[in-house]
Protein backbone atom coordinates (compact mmCIF):
# COMPACT_ATOMS: atom_id res chain seq x y z
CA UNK A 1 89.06 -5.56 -71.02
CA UNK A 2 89.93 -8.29 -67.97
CA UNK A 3 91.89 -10.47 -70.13
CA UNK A 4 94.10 -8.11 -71.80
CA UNK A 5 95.18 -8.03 -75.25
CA UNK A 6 95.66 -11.90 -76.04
CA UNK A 7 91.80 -12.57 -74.73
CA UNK A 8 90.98 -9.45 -77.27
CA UNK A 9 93.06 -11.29 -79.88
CA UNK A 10 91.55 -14.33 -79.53
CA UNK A 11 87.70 -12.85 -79.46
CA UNK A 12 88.53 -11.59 -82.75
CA UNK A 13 89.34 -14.81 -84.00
CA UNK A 14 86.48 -16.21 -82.41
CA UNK A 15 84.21 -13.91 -84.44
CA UNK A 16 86.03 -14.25 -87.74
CA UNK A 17 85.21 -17.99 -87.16
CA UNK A 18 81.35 -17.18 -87.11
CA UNK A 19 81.96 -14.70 -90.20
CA UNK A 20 83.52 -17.97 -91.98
CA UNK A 21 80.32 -19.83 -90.87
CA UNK A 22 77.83 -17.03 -92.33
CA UNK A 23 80.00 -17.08 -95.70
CA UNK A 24 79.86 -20.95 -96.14
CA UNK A 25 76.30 -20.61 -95.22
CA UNK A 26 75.82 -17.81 -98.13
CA UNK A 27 78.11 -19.73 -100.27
CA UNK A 28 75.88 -23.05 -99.81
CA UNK A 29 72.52 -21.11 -100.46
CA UNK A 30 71.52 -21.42 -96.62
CA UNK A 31 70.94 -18.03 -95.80
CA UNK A 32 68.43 -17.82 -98.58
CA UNK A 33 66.91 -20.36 -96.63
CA UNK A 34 67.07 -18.68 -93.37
CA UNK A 35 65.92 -15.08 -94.96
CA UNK A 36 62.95 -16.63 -96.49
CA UNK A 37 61.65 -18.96 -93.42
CA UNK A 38 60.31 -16.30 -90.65
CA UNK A 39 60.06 -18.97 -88.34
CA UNK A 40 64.51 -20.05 -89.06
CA UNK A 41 64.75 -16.23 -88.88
CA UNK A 42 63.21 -16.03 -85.62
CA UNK A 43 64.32 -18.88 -84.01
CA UNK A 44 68.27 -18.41 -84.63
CA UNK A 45 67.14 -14.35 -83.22
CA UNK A 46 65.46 -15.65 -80.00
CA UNK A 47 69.01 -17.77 -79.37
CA UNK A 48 70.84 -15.36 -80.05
CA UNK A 49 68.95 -12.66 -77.65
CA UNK A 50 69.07 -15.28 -75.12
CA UNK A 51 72.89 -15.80 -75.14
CA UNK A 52 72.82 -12.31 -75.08
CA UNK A 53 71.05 -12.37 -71.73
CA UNK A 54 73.03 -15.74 -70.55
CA UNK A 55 75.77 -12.94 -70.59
CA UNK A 56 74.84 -10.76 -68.92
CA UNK A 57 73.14 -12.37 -65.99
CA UNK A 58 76.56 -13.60 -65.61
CA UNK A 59 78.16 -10.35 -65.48
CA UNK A 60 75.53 -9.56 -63.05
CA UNK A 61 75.95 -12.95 -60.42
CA UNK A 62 79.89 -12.17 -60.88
CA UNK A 63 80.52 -11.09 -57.42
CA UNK A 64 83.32 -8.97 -58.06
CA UNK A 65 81.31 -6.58 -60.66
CA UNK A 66 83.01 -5.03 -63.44
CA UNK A 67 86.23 -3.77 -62.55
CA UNK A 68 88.71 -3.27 -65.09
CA UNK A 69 91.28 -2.73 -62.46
CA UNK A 70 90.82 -6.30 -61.68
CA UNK A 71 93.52 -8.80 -63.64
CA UNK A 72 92.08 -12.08 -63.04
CA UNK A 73 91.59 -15.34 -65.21
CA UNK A 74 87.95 -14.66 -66.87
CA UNK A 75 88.23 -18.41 -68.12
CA UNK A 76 91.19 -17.92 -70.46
CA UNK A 77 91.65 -16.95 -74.38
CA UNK A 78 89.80 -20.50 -75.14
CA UNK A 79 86.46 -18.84 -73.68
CA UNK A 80 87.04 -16.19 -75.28
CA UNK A 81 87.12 -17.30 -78.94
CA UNK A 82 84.19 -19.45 -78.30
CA UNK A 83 82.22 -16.72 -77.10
CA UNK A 84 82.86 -14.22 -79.92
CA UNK A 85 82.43 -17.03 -82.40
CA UNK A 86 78.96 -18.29 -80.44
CA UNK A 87 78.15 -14.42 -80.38
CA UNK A 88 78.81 -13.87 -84.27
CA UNK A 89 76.91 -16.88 -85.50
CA UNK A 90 73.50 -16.06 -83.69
CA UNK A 91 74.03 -12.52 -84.86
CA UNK A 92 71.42 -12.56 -87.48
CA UNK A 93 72.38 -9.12 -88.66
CA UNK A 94 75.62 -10.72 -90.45
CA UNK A 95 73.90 -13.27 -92.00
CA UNK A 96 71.47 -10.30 -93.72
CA UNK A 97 74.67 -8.81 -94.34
CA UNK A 98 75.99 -11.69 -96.22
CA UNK A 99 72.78 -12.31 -97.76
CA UNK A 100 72.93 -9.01 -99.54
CA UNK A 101 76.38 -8.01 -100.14
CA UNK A 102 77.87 -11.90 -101.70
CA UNK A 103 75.01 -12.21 -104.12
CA UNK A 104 76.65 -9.34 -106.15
CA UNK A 105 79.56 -10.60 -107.35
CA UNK A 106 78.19 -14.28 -108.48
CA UNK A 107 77.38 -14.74 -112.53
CA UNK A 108 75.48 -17.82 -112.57
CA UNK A 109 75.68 -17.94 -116.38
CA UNK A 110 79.35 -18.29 -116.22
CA UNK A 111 79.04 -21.77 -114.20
CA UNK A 112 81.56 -22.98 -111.71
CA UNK A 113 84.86 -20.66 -111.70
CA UNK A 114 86.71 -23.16 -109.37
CA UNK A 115 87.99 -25.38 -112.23
C-alpha cells in the first residue's frame, strides 16, 4: 500500500514469476519429488516460514510503523517483484496446487504433443 499502484503491479509480476517456477517444476516432474520427500517438503516450508518472519521483523524495526499515509521509497518496484516472486516460490501450498491440478490434463499414452 506504500508504493502505490506500480509497486502493486510489479508484486504481481513478481509472483507470477514464482507461479512460472512451480509450473516448470510440475512440468519437469519435480514437485513429485518434493510431495513425496517429507524432509524437501519440510525444508522448502521452514524457508518459507522464515522469510515470512524476516518480514515481518522488518516491519516491526521500521521506525516509522505502518502508515499508509506515509509515501516514501519502500526500496522501489525492483524489491517488490523480488519479494512476491521469493514469497510465491517458498509457498508450498502452490506447489500442492500444481501438483494436483496439471496432472489432469497430461495423456502419457499420447507421447510428446510438442512436435
Amino acid at each position: 500500500m506504500l508504493g502505490g499502484k506500480k509497486v502493486g503491479i510489479a508484486t504481481a509480476f513478481g509472483m507470477q514469476v514464482g507461479i512460472l517456477f512451480h509450473i516448470l517444476l510440475a512440468a519437469f516432474g519435480l514437485s513429485a519429488i518434493l510431495m513425496t520427500s517429507a524432509l524437501a517438503f519440510q525444508i522448502v516450508k521452514y524457508i518459507g516460514a522464515a522469510y515470512l518472519i524476516y518480514l515481518g521483523i522488518q516491519t516491526i524495526r521500521d521506525k516509522e510503523g505502518i502508515n499508509i499515509n506515509i509515501q516514501k521509497n519502500q526500496g522501489g518496484m525492483w524489491k517488490a517483484f523480488w519479494q512476491g516472486a521469493i514469497t510465491d516460490v517458498f509457498n508450498p501450498k502452490v506447489a500442492l496446487f500444481f501438483l494436483t491440478f496439471l496432472p489432469q490434463f497430461i495423456s502419457p499414452d499420447k507421447g510428446n504433443t510438442f512436435f
